[in-house]
Protein backbone atom coordinates (compact mmCIF):
# COMPACT_ATOMS: atom_id res chain seq x y z
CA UNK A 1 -117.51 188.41 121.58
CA UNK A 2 -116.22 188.97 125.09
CA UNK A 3 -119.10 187.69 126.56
CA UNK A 4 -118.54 184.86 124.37
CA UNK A 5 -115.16 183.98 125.19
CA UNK A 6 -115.94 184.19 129.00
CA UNK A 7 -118.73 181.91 128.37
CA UNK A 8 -115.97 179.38 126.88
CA UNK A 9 -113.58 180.05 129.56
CA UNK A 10 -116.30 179.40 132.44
CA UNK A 11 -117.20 176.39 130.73
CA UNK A 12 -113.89 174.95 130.79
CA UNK A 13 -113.30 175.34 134.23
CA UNK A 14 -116.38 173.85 135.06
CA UNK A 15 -115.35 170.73 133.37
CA UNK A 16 -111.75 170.86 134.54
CA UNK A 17 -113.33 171.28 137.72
CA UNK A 18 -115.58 168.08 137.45
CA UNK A 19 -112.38 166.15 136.14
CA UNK A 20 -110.67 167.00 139.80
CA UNK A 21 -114.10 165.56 141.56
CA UNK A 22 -114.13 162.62 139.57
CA UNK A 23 -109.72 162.63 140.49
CA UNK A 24 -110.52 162.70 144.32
CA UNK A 25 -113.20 160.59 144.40
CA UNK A 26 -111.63 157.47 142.47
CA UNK A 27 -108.11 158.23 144.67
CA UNK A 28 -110.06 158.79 147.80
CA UNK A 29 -112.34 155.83 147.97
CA UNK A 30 -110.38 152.89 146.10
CA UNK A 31 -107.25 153.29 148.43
CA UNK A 32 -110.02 152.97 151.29
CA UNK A 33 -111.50 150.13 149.81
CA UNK A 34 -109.15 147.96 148.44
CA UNK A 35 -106.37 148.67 151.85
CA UNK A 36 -108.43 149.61 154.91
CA UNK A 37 -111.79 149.18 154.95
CA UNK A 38 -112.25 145.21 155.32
CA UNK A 39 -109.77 145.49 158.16
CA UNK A 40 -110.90 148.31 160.27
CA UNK A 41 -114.43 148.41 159.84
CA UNK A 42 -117.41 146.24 160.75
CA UNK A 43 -115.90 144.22 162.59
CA UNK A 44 -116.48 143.55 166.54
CA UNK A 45 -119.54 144.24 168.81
CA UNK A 46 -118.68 148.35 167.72
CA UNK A 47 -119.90 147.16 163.92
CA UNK A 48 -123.41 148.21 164.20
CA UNK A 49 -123.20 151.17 166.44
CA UNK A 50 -120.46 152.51 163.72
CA UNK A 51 -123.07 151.84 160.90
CA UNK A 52 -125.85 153.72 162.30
CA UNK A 53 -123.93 156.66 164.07
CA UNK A 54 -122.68 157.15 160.34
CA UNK A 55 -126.31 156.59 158.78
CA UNK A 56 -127.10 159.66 161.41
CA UNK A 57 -124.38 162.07 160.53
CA UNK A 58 -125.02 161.36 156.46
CA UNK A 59 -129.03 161.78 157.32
CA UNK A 60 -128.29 165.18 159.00
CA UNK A 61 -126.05 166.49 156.25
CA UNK A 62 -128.85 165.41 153.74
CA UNK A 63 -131.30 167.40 155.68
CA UNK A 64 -129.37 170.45 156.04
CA UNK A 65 -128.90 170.52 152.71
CA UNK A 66 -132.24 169.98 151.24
CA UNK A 67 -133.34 172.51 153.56
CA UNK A 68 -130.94 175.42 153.91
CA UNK A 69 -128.92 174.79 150.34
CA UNK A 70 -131.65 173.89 147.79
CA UNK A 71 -129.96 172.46 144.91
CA UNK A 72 -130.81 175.01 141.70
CA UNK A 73 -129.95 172.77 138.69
CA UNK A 74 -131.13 169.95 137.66
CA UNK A 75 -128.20 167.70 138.11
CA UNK A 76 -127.99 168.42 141.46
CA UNK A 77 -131.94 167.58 142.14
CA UNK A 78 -131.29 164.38 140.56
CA UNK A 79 -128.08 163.52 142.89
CA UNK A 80 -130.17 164.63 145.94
CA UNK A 81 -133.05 162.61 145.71
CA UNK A 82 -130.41 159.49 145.01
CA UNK A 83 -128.80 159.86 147.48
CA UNK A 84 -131.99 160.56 149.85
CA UNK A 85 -133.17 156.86 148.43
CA UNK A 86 -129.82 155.69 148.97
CA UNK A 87 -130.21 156.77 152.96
CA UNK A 88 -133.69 155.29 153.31
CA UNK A 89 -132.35 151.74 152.05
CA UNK A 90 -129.41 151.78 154.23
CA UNK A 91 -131.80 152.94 157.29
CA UNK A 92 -133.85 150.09 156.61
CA UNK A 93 -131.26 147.64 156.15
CA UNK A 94 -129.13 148.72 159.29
CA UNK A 95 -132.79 148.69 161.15
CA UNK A 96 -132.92 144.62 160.22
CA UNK A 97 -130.15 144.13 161.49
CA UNK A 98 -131.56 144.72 164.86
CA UNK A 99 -133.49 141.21 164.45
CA UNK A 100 -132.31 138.35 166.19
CA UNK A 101 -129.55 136.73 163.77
CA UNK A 102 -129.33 133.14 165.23
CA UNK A 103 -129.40 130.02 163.68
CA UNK A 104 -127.36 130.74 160.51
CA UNK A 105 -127.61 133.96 158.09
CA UNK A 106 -130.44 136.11 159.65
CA UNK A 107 -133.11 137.92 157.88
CA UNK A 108 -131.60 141.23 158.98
CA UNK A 109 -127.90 140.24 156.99
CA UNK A 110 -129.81 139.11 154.34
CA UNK A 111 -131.43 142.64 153.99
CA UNK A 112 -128.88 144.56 154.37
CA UNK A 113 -127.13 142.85 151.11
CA UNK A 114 -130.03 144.60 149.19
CA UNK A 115 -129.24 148.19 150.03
CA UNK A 116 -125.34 147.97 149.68
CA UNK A 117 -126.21 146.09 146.03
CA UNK A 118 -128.87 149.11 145.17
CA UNK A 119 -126.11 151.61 146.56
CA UNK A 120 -123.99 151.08 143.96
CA UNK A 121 -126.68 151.80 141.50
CA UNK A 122 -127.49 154.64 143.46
CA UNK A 123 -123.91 156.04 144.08
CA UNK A 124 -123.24 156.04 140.21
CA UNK A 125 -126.03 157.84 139.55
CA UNK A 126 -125.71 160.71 142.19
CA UNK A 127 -121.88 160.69 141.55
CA UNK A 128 -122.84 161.39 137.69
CA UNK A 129 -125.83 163.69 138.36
CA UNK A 130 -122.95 165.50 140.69
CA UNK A 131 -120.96 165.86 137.90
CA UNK A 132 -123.40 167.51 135.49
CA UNK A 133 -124.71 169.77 138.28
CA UNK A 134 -121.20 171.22 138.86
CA UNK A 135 -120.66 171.47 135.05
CA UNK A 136 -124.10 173.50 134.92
CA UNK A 137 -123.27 176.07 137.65
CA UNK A 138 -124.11 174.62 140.70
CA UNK A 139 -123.35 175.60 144.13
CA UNK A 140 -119.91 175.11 145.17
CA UNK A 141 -121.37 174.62 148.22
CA UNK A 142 -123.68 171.89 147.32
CA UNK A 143 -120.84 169.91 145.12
CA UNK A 144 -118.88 169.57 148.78
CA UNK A 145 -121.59 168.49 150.63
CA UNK A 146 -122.95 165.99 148.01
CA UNK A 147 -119.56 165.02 147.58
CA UNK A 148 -118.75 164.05 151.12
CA UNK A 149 -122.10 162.21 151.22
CA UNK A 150 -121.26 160.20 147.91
CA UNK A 151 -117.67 159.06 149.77
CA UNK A 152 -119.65 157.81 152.84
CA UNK A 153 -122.01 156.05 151.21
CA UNK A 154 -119.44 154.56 149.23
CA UNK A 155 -117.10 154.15 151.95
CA UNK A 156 -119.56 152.01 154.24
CA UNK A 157 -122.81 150.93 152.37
CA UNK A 158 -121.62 150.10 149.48
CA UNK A 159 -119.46 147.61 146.99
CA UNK A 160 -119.00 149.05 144.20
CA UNK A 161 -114.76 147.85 144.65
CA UNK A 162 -116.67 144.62 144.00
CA UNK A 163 -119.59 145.36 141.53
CA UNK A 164 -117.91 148.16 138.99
CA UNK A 165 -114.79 146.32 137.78
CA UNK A 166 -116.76 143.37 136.23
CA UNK A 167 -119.35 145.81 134.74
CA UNK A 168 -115.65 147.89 133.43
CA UNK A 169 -114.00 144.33 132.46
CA UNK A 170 -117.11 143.50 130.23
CA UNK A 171 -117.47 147.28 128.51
CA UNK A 172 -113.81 146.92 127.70
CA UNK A 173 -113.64 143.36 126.25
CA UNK A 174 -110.64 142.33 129.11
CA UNK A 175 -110.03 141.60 132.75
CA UNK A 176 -108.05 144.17 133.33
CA UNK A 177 -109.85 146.15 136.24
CA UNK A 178 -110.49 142.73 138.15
CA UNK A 179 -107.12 142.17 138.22
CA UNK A 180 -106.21 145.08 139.46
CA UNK A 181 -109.15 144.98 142.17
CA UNK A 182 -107.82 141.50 143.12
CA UNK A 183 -103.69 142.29 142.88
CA UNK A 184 -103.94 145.26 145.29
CA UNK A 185 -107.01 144.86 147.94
CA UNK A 186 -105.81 143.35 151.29
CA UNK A 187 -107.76 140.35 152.24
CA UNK A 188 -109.92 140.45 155.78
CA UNK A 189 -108.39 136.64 156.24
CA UNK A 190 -106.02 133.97 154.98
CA UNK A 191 -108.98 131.80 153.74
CA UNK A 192 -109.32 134.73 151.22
CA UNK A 193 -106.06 134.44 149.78
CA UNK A 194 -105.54 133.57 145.91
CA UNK A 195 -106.42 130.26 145.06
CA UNK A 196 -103.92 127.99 141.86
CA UNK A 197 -106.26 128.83 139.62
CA UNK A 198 -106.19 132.65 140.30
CA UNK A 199 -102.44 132.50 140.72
CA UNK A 200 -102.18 130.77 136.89
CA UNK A 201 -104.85 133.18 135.42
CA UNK A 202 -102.72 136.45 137.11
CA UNK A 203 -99.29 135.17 137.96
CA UNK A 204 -98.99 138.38 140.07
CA UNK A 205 -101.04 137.38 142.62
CA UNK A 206 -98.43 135.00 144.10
CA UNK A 207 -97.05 137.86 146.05
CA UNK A 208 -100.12 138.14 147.64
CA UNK A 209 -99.89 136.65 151.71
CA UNK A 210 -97.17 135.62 153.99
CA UNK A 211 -95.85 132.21 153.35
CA UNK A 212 -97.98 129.58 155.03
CA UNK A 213 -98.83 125.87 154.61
CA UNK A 214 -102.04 127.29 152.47
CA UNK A 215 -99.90 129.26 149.89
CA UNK A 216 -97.29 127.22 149.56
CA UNK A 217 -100.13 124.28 148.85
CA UNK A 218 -101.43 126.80 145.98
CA UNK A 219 -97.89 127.89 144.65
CA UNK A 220 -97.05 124.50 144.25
CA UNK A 221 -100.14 123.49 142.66
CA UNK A 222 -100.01 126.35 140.37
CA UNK A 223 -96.40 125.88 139.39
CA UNK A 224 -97.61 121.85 138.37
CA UNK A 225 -100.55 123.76 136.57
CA UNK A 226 -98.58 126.57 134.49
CA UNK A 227 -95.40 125.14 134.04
CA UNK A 228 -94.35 128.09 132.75
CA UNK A 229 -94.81 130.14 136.00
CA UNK A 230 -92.01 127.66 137.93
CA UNK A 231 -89.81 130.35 138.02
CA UNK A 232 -91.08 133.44 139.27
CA UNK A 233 -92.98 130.65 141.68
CA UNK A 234 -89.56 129.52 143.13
CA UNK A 235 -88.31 133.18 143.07
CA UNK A 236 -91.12 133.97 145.43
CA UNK A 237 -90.82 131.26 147.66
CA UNK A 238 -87.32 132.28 148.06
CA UNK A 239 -87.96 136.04 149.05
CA UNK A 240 -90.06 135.04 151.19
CA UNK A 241 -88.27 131.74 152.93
CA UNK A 242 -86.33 134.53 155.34
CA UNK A 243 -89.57 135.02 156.81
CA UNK A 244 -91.03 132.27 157.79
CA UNK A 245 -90.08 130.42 161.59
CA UNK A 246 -91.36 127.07 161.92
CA UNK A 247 -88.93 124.18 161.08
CA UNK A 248 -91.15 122.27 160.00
CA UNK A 249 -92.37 124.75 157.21
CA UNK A 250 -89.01 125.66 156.30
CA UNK A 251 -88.13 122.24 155.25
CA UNK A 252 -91.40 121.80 153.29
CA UNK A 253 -90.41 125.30 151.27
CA UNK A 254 -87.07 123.65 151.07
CA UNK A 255 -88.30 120.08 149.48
CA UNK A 256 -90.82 121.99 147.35
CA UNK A 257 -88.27 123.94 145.39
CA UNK A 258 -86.37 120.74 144.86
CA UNK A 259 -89.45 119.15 143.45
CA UNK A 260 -90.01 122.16 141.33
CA UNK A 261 -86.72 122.15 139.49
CA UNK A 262 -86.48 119.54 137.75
CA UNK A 263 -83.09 117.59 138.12
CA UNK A 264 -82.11 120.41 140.27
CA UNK A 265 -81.80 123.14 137.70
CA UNK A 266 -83.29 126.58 138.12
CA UNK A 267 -86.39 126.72 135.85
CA UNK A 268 -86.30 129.56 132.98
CA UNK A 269 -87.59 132.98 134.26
CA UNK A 270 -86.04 132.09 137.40
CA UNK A 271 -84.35 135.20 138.97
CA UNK A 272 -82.26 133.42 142.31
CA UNK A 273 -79.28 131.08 141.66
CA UNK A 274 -80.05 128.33 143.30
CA UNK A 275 -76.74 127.11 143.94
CA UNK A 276 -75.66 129.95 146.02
CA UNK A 277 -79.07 129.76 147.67
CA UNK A 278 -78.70 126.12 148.95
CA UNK A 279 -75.36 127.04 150.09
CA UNK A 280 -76.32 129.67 152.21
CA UNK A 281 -78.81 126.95 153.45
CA UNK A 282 -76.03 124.55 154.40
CA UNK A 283 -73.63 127.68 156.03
CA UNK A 284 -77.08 128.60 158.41
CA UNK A 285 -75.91 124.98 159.92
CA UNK A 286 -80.30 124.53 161.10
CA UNK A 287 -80.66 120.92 161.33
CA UNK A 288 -82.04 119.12 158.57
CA UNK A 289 -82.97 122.08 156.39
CA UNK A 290 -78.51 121.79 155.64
CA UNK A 291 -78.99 118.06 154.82
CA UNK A 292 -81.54 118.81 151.95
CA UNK A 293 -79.67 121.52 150.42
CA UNK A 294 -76.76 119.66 150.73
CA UNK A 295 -78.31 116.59 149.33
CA UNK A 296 -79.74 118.19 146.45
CA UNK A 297 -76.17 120.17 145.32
CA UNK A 298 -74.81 116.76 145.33
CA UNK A 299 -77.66 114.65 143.86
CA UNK A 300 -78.23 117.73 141.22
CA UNK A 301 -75.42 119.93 140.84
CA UNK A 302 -72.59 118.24 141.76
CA UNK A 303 -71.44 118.08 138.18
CA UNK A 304 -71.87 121.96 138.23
CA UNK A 305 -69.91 122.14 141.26
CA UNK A 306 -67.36 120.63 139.99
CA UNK A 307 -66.43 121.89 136.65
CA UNK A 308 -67.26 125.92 137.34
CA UNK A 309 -64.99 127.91 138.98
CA UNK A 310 -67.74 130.74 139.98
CA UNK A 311 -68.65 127.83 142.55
CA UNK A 312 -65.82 126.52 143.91
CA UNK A 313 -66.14 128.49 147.11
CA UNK A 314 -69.53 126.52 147.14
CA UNK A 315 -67.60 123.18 146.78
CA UNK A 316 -65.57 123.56 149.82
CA UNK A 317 -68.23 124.54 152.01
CA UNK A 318 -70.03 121.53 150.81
CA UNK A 319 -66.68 119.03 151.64
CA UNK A 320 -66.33 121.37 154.90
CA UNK A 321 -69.92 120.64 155.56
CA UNK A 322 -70.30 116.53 154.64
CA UNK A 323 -66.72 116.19 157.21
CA UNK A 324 -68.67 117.99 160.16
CA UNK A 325 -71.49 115.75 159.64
CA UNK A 326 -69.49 113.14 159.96
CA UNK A 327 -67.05 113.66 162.60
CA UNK A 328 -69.97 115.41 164.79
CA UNK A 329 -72.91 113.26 164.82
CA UNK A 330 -76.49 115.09 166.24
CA UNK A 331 -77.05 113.77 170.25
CA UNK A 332 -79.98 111.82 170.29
CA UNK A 333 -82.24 114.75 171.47
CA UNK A 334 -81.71 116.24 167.76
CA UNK A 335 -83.03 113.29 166.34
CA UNK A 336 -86.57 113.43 164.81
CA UNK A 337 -87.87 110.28 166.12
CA UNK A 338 -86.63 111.30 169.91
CA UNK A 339 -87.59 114.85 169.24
CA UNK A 340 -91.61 114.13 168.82
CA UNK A 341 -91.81 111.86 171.98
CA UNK A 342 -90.74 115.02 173.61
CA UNK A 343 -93.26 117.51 173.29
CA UNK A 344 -91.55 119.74 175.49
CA UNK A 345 -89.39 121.13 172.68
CA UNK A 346 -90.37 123.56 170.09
CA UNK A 347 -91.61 123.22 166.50
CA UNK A 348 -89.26 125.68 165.53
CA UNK A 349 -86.58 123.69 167.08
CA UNK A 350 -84.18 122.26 164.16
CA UNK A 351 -83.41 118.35 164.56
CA UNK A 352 -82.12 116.08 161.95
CA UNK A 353 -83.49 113.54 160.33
CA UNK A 354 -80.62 111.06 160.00
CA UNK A 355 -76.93 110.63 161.68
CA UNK A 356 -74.69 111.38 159.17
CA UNK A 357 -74.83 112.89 155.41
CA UNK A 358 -73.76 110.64 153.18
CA UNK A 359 -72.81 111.39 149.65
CA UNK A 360 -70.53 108.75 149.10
CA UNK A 361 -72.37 107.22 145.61
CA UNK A 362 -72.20 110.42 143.86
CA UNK A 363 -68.43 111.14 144.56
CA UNK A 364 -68.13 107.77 143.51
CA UNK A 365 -70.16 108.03 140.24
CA UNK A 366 -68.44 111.20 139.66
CA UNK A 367 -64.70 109.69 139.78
CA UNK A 368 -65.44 106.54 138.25
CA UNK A 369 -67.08 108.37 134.73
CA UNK A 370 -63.82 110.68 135.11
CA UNK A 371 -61.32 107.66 135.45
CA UNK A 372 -63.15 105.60 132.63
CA UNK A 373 -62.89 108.65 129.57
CA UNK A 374 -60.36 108.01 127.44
CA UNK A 375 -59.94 111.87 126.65
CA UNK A 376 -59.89 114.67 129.25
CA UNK A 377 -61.27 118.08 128.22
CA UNK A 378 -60.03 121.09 130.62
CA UNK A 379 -63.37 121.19 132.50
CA UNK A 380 -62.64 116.95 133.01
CA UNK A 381 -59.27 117.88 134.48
CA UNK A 382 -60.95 120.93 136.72
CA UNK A 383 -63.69 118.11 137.77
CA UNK A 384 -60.82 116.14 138.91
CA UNK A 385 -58.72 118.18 140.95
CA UNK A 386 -61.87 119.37 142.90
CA UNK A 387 -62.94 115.72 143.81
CA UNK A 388 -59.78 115.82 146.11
CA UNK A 389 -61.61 117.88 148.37
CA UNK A 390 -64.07 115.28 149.61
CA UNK A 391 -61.17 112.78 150.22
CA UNK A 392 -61.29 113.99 154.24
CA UNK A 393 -64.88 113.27 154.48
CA UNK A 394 -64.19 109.89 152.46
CA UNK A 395 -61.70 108.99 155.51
CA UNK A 396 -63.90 110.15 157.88
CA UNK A 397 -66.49 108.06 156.64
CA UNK A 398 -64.45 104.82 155.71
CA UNK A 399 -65.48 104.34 152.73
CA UNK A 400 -63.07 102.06 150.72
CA UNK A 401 -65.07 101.85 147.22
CA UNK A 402 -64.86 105.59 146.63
CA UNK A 403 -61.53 106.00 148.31
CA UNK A 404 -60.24 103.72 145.46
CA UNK A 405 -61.66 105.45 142.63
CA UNK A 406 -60.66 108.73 144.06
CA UNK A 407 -57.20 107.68 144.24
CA UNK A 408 -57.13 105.79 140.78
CA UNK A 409 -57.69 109.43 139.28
CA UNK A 410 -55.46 111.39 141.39
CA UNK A 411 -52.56 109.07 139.69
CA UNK A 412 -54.26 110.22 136.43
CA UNK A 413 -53.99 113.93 137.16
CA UNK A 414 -50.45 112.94 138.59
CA UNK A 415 -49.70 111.54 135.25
């Protein structure tokens, strides 16, 4: 009965133990995988010297043990002589490489795809054969040793980052292991990127990549595609506006939001305010980038503006801002069409793109529909007393028209 229950114990450490080697080698080699190898390795003229000084240190191991650590169980047999197959293909794919590889995709690159494709194979069925051996008693020696070979080969002659997860994603009915594959591996180059498509299929890939003309291309195409996805698209262009530098790119962020909500309003699912956003825009006083945000509170929002009092500190930074643009005018250099017959200045350089901001025809729309209601609610009233502000700007800019009908309803909030 004791020997019994030892049995049972022994047993169940064997298989707790081969649980922990399974543990460390999925946490050990995906983190490698998906975050470090593409950038660090095989890359530069020290790519092939790397691949065969590693093929050497893995073919000595493999020696050493077949020679001076037999395996004893059958498992481990079976993982040896994978891996030693394993080493043979990447010898004699590493050795093709040697062949001259001009003109195009050379006969040596071409071979070498067959080893890291039968690696995976291979890898899986040592890593298994592992697994059982350790389970049947084997050498705790031999377990380390074929485990440290197994991470190698995975590490550099292999894909299975690539291969597994569809293989997973097809056993389980769902894409959830691509996903995950493609959410958290860091691309070798921008050109690898998520495309529209893959940001509509997995929404969470729009995180992926600084902010560039490519992504914001996709974003926007994606947010056209999955109207749905608008907002967390917009959200993420927002995050990430801070960190991009050239003018020019800013303003293209800038007049792609705008596009995106439609008639100015923040899409649902949409995290950022865009009001206060646009107004921070405006206070950052960078060329043009203040005349679209400004243009777009006024063209969109100005309604908004008007009648809530969470955004009446936004209001008079808008009047502040249309008055400077008028009394200050840009000096010719600021101007667009001086500033690119002058290619000594900087793209990152603000400039404007007109004179003056003018926002006369809303103000105007705004007090006329306000004069011509018969019935004022309290929000009317509110709407009213913060059209005063602009009347500065409307001297500034001489314009009679809305002057009048800014006037006709100050005598009807007088009355």
């Amino acid at each position: 009965m004791k020997l019994s229950l030892a049995c049972r114990h022994a047993t169940l450490l064997r298989l707790l133990g081969a649980a922990l080697v399974l543990a460390f080698y999925i946490c050990a080699y995906f983190p490698f995988a998906l975050w470090v190898r593409e950038r660090a390795l095989w890359k530069g003229e020290f790519a092939l010297p790397l691949g065969f000084a590693v093929a050497a240190l893995m073919s000595t191991a493999l020696l050493s043990c077949g020679i001076w650590h037999k395996p004893r169980t059958l498992g481990g047999r079976v993982a040896f002589w994978a891996y030693a197959v394993s080493t043979a293909a990447t010898w004699f794919g590493l050795s093709l490489l040697l062949l001259p590889q001009e003109g195009g995709m050379g006969i040596g690159i071409y071979f070498l795809l067959s080893p890291i494709r039968l690696n995976t194979l291979l890898i899986s069925l040592a890593l298994v054969s592992l697994l059982t051996a350790l389970i049947q008693g084997e050498k705790l020696s031999i377990v380390a040793v074929g485990l440290v070979l197994i991470l190698g080969a995975s590490f550099f002659f292999s894909a299975i980052d690539q291969q597994v997860p569809p293989i997973l994603d097809k056993v389980s009915h769902t894409n959830l292991f691509s996903k995950m594959v493609r959410r958290y591996r860091i691309e070798p180059n921008t050109q690898s990127f998520p495309s529209c498509d893959e940001m509509v299929r997995d929404i969470a890939l729009i995180k992926k990549g600084p902010l560039d003309y490519r992504k914001l291309y996709h974003l926007e195409t994606a947010a056209w595609k999955g109207a749905q996805y608008r907002g967390p698209i917009i959200d993420e262009m927002i995050d990430e506006f801070p960190t991009v530098k050239e003018f020019e790119l800013r303003r293209r962020v800038l007049m792609t939001i705008d596009r995106l909500a439609v008639y100015g309003q923040a899409p649902a699912l949409c995290k950022h305010d865009l009001v206060f956003f646009r107004s921070q825009i405006i206070e950052q006083r960078e060329g043009d980038l203040s005349d679209i945000a400004a243009t777009a509170l006024t063209y969109y929002q100005l309604r908004q503006l008007l009648t809530n009092s969470v955004y009446r500190g936004v209001l008079h930074s808008l009047a502040n801002y249309a008055l400077d643009r008028q009394i200050h005018a840009p000096t010719p250099d600021a101007m667009v069409t001086n500033r690119r017959l002058k290619p000594q200045y900087s793209e990152n350089t603000p400039w404007f793109m007109y004179n003056t901001f003018d926002c006369t025809g809303e103000i105007t729309a705004a007090a006329s529909n306000l004069v011509q209601q018969a019935h004022w609610t309290a929000a009317d009233r509110e709407a009213a007393s913060n059209l005063m502000l602009f009347s500065p700007y409307l001297d500034a800019r001489q314009a009679v028209t809305a002057r009048s009908w800014l006037k006709r309803l100050q005598e009807r909030v007088n009355n």
